[in-house]
Protein backbone atom coordinates (compact mmCIF):
# COMPACT_ATOMS: atom_id res chain seq x y z
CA UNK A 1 0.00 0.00 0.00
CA UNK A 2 2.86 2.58 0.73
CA UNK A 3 5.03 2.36 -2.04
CA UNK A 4 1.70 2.29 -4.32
CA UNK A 5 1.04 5.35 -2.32
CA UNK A 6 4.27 6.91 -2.86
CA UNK A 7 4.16 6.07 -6.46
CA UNK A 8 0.57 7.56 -7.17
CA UNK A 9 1.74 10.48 -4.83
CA UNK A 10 3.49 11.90 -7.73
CA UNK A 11 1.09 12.37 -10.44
CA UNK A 12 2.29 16.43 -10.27
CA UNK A 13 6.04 14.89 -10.90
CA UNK A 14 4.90 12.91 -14.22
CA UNK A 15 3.15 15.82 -15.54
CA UNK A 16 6.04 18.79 -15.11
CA UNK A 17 8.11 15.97 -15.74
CA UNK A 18 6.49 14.65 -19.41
CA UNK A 19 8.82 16.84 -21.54
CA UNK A 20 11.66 15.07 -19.92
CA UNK A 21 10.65 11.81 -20.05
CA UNK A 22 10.04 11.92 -23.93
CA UNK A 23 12.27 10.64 -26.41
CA UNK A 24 15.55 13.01 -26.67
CA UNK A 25 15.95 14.26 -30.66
CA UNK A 26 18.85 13.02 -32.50
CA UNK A 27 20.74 15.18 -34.97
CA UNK A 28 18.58 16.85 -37.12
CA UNK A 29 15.98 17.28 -34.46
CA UNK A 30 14.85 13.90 -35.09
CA UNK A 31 13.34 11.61 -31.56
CA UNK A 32 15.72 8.69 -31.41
CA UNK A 33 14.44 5.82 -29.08
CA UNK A 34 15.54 5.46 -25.64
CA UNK A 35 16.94 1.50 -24.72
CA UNK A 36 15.47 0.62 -21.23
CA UNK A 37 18.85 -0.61 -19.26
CA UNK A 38 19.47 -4.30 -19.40
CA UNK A 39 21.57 -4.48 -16.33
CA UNK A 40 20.12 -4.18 -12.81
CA UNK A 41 20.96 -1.61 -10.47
CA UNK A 42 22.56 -4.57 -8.50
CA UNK A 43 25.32 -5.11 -11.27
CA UNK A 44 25.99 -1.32 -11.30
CA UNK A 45 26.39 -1.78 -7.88
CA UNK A 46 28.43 -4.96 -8.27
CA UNK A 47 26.31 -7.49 -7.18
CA UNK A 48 25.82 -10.61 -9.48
CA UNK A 49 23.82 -10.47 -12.76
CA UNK A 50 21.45 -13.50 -10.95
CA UNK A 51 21.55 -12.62 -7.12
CA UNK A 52 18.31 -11.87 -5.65
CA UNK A 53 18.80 -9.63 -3.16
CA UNK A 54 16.25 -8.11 -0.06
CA UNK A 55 15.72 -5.58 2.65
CA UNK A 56 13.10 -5.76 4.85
CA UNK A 57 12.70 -2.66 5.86
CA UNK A 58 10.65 -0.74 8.77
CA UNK A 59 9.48 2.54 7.97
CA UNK A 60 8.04 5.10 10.75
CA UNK A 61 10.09 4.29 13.86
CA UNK A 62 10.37 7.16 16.34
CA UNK A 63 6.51 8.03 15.53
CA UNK A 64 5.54 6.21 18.62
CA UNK A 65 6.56 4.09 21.84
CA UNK A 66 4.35 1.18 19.95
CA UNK A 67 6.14 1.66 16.56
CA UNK A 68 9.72 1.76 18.22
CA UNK A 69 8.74 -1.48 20.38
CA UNK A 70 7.52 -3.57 17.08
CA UNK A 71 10.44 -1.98 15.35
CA UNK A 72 13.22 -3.05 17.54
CA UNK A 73 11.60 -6.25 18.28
CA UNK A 74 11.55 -7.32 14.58
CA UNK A 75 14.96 -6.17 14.59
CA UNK A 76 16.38 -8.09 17.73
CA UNK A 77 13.96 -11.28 16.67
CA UNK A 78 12.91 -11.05 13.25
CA UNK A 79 14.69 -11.05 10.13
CA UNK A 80 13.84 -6.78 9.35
CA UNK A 81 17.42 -5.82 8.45
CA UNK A 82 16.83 -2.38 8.49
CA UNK A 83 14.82 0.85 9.41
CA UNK A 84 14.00 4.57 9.17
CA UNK A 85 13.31 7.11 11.53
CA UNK A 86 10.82 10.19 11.49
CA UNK A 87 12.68 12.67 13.40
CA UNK A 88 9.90 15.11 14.11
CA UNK A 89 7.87 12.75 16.23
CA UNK A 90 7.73 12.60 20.04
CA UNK A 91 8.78 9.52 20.47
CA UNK A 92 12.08 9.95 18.56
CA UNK A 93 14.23 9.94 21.89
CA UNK A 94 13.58 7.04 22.80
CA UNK A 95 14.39 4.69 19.46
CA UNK A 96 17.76 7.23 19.06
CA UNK A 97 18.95 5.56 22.20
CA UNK A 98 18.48 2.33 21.09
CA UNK A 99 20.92 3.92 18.39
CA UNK A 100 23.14 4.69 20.41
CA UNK A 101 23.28 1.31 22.18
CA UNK A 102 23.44 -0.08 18.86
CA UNK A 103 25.51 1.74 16.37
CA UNK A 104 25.62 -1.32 13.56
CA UNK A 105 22.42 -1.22 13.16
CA UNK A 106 20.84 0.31 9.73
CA UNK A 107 19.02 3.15 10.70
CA UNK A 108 18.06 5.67 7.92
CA UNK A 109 16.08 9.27 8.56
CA UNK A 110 12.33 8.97 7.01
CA UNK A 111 11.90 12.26 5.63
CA UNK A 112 8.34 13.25 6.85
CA UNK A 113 6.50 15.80 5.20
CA UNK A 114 3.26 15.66 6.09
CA UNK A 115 1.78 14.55 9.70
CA UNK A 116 -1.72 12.28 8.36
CA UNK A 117 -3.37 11.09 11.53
CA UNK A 118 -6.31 12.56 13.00
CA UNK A 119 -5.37 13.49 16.87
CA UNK A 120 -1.53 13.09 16.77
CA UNK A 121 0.54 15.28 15.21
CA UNK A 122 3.71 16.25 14.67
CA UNK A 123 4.97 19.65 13.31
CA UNK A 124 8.47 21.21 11.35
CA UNK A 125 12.08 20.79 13.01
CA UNK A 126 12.87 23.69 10.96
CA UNK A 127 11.90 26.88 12.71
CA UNK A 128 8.19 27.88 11.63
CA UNK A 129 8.88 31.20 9.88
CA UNK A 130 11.42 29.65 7.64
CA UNK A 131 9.02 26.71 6.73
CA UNK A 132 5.14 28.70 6.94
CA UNK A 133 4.32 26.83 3.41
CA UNK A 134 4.69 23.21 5.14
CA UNK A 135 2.37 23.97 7.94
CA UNK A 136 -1.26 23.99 8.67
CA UNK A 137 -3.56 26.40 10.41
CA UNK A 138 -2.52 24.75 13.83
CA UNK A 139 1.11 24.83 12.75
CA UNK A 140 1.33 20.93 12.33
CA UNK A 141 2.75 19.45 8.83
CA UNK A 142 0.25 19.55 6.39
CA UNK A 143 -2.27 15.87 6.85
CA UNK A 144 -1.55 15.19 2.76
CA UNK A 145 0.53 15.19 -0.21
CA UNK A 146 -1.44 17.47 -2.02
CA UNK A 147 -1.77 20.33 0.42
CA UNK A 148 1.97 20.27 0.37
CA UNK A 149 2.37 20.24 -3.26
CA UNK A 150 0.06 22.99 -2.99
CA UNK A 151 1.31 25.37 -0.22
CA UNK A 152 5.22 24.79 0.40
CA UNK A 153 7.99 25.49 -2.10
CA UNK A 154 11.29 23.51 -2.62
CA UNK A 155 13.47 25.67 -0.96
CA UNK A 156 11.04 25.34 2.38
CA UNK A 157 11.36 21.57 1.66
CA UNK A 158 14.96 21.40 1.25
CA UNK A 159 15.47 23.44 4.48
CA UNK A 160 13.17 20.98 6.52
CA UNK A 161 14.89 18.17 4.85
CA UNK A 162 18.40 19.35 6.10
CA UNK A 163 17.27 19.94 9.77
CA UNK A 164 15.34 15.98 9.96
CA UNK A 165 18.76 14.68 9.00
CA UNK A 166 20.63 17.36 11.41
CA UNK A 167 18.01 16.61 14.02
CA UNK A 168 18.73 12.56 13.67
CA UNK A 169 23.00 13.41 13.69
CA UNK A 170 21.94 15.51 16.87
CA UNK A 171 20.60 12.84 19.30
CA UNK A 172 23.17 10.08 18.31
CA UNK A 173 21.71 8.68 15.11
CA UNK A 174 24.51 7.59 12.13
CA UNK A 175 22.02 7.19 9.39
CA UNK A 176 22.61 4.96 6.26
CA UNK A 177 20.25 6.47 4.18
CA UNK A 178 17.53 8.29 3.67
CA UNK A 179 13.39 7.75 2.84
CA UNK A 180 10.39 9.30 2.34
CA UNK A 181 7.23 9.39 4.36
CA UNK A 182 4.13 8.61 2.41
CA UNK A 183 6.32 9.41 -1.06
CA UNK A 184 5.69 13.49 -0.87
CA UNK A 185 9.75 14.48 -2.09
CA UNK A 186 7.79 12.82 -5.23
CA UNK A 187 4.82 15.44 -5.52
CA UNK A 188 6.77 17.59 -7.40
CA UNK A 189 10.21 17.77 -9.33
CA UNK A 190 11.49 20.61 -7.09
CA UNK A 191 11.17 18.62 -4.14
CA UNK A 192 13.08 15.68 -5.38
CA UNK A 193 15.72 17.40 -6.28
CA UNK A 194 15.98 19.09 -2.92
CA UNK A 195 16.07 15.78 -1.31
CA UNK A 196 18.53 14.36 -4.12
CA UNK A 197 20.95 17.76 -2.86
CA UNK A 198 20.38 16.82 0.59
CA UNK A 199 21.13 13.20 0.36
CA UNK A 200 24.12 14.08 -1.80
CA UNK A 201 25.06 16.72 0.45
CA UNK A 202 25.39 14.05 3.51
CA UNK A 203 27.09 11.59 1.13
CA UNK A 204 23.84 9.67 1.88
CA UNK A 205 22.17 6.73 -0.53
CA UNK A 206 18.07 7.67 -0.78
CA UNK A 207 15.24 5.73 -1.65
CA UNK A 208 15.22 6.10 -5.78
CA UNK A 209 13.80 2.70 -7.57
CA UNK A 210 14.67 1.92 -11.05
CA UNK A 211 11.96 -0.63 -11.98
CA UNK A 212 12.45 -2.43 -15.16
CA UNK A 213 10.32 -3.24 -18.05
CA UNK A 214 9.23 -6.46 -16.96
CA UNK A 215 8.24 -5.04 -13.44
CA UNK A 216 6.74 -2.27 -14.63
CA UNK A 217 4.32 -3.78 -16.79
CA UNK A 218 2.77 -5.38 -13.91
CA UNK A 219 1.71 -1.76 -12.29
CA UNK A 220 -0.73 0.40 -12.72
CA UNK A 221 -0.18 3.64 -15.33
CA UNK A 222 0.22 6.03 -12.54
CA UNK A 223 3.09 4.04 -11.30
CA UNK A 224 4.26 3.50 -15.22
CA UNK A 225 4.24 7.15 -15.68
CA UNK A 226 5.75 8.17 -12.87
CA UNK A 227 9.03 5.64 -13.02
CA UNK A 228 9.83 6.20 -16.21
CA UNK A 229 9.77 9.89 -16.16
CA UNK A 230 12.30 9.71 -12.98
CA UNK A 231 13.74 6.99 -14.85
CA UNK A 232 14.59 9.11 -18.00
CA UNK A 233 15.42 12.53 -15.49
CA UNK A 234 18.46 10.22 -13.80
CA UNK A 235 19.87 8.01 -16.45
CA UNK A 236 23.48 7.93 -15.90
CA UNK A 237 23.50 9.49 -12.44
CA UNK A 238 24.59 6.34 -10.61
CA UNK A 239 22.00 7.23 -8.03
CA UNK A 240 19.40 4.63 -8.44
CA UNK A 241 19.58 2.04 -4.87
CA UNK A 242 16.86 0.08 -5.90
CA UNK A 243 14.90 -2.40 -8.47
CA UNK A 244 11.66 -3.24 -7.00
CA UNK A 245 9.71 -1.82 -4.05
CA UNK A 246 7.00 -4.11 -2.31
CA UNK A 247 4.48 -2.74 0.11
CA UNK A 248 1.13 -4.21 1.22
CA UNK A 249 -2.24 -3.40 -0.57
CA UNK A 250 -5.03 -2.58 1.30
CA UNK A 251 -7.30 -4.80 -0.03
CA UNK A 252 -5.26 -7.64 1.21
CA UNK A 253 -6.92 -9.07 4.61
CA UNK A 254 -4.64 -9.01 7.80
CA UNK A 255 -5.16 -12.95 8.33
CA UNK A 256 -3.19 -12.94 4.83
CA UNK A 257 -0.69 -10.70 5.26
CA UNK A 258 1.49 -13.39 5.93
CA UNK A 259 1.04 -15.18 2.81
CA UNK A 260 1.12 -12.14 0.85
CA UNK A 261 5.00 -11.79 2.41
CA UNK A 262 6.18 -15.48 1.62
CA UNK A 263 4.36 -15.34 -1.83
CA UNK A 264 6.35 -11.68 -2.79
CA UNK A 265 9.52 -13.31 -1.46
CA UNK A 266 9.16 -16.44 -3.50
CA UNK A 267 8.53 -14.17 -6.62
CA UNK A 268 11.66 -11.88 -6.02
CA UNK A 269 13.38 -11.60 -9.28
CA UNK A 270 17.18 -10.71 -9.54
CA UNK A 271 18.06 -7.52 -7.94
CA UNK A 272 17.65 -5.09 -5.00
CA UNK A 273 14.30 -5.24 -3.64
CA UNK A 274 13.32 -3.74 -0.74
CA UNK A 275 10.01 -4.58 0.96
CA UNK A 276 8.29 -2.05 2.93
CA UNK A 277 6.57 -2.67 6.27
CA UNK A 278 5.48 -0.99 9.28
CA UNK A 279 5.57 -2.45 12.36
CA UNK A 280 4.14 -1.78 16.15
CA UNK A 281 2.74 -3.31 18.79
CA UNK A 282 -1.15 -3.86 19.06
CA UNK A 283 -2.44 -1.86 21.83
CA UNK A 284 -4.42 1.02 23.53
CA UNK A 285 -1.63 3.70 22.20
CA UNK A 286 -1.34 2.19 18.33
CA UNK A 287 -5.63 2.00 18.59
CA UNK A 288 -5.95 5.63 19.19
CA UNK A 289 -3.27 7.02 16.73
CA UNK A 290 -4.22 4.75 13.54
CA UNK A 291 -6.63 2.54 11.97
CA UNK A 292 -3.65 1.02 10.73
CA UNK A 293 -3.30 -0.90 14.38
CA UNK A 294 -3.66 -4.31 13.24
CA UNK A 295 -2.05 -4.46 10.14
CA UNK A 296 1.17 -3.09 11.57
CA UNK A 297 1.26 -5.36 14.55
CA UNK A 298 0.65 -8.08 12.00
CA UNK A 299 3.84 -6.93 10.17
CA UNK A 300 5.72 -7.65 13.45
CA UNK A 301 4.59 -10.66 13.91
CA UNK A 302 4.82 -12.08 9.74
CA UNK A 303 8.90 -11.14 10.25
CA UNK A 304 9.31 -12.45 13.07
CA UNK A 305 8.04 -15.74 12.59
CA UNK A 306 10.67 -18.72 11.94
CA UNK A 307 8.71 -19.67 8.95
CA UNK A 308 9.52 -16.52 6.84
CA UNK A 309 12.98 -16.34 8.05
CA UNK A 310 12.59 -20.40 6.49
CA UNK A 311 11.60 -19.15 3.32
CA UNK A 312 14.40 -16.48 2.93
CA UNK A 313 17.16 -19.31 3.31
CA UNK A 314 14.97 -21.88 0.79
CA UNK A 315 15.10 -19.63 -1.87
CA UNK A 316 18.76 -18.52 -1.38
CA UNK A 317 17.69 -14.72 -0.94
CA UNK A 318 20.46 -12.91 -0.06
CA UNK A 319 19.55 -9.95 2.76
CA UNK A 320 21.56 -7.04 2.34
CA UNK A 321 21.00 -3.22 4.12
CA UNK A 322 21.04 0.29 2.97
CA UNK A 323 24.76 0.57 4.95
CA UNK A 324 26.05 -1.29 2.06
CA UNK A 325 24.23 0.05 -0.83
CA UNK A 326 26.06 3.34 0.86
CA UNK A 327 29.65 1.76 0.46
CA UNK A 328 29.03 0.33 -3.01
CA UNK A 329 28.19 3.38 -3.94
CA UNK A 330 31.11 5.45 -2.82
CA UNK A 331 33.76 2.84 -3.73
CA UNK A 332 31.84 3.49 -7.09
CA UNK A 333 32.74 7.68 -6.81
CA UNK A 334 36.37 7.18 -5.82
């Protein structure tokens, strides 16, 4: 459900981006086709041609005590290899002391935009007067993509991008990478390319899929649209981290989210593929913040159950984390 989220989040990105994403003109003026890549970004990276590998990542730590419990638990017991943290929530303390305690573990900063639930909200780490376009009436983060398309300009977004990463470097986070909250650096081209300056700024890998043909003609238009036009706006950058993203769909039941998992692992084709989750604790806190309760405690509970991590090692998928996507990449610079 997220990454289809993040993907359909930037339907403003495919349209300012159409011009770029059409076939460039050869001499003369005339359009020349465009070759998809053949290799993977796993072989740019120097993986094999036929490895298949995974991270299982867990998106929205620091949000809440419950999120940061199911988080580190699927960590410390599960096979979740890595995470990423929103900085501007309250309970952000607390998960960058299990940091701390914990400094090899892969801990990215989930660059939150917006603040979507009803009664618990979270506002800028940026001052307010140099980010007014990113907040609401009550001075929270806007509750949607759109309204920040709508209201905040890049710069405004770059600034509050630089301070979440500051804010994580602050309390004792080291992160590997960085993410995006519900896909809004997507919602326009301006604001990816303020978090492509950040990221590059902090020598930081970011979340940027390349899907290939064969992937993407299993998605929806939107999603179509929308890769190939980012596709086509980075070719030969060297920046792409990933070839696949899987995240639940809503229309999947909780009492299958577990097959759902196994079945998507089976299914992994050769490359980096990172699967999305988002996991907590089921309880009285997780109940009054999000309707989302069950389904993330479920997540816990699919990765940390022997039989997935039985699955990974029967198909021979090889788990790798965002800390070495990081020093591929660099070794690649230098």
């Amino acid at each position: 459900m997220v990454a289809r989220k993040a993907l359909l989040a930037v339907s403003v990105f495919c349209s300012a981006a159409s011009l770029s994403a059409q076939e460039p003109p050869g001499p003369g003026g005339r359009a020349v086709a465009t070759s998809q890549p053949a290799r993977t970004v796993a072989e740019d990276l120097g993986f094999g041609p036929v490895e298949r590998l995974l991270i299982i990542h867990g998106d929205d730590a620091g949000m809440c005590h419950s999120a940061n419990v199911g988080t580190i638990e699927a960590l410390s017991r599960g096979v979740v290899n890595s995470s990423s943290i929103m900085t501007p929530c309250p309970w952000l303390l607390e998960i960058a002391a299990y940091c701390r305690e914990h400094p090899d573990a892969d801990f990215g900063v989930h660059i939150a935009l917006t603040s979507e639930w009803k009664h618990y909200r979270w506002g800028a780490v940026a001052p307010r007067p140099e980010v007014p376009g990113l907040l609401d009436t009550d001075a929270y983060l806007w509750p949607g993509v759109a309204e920040v398309v709508l209201h905040a300009t890049a710069d405004e977004v770059e600034r509050e991008i630089r301070a979440q990463v500051k804010r994580a470097l602050a309390v004792g986070i080291r992160p590997t990478h960085i993410d995006t909250h519900m896909g809004t650096v997507f919602g326009r081209p301006d604001f990816f390319q303020a978090y492509r300056k950040v990221a590059n700024e902090f020598k930081l890998p970011y979340l940027l899929p390349r899907l290939r043909e064969e992937v993407l003609a299993t998605r929806d238009p939107l999603t179509r649209m929308t890769a190939l036009a980012l596709k086509n706006q980075m070719s030969g950058s060297r920046e792409f981290t990933l070839d696949d993203l899987i995240s639940i769909e809503g229309h999947v039941p909780v009492e299958k989210q577990k097959q759902f998992y196994i079945d998507a692992i089976r299914k992994l084709k050769p490359g980096i593929t990172q699967i999305i989750i988002h996991c907590g604790v089921e309880g009285e806190e997780l109940k009054a913040i999000t309707g989302t309760n069950a389904r993330r405690d479920m997540d816990r509970q699919v990765f940390c159950d022997p039989e997935v991590k039985a699955v990974l090692a029967a198909e021979r998928i090889r788990l790798i984390t965002w800390r070495e996507i990081g020093e591929r990449q660099r070794r690649r610079r230098d």
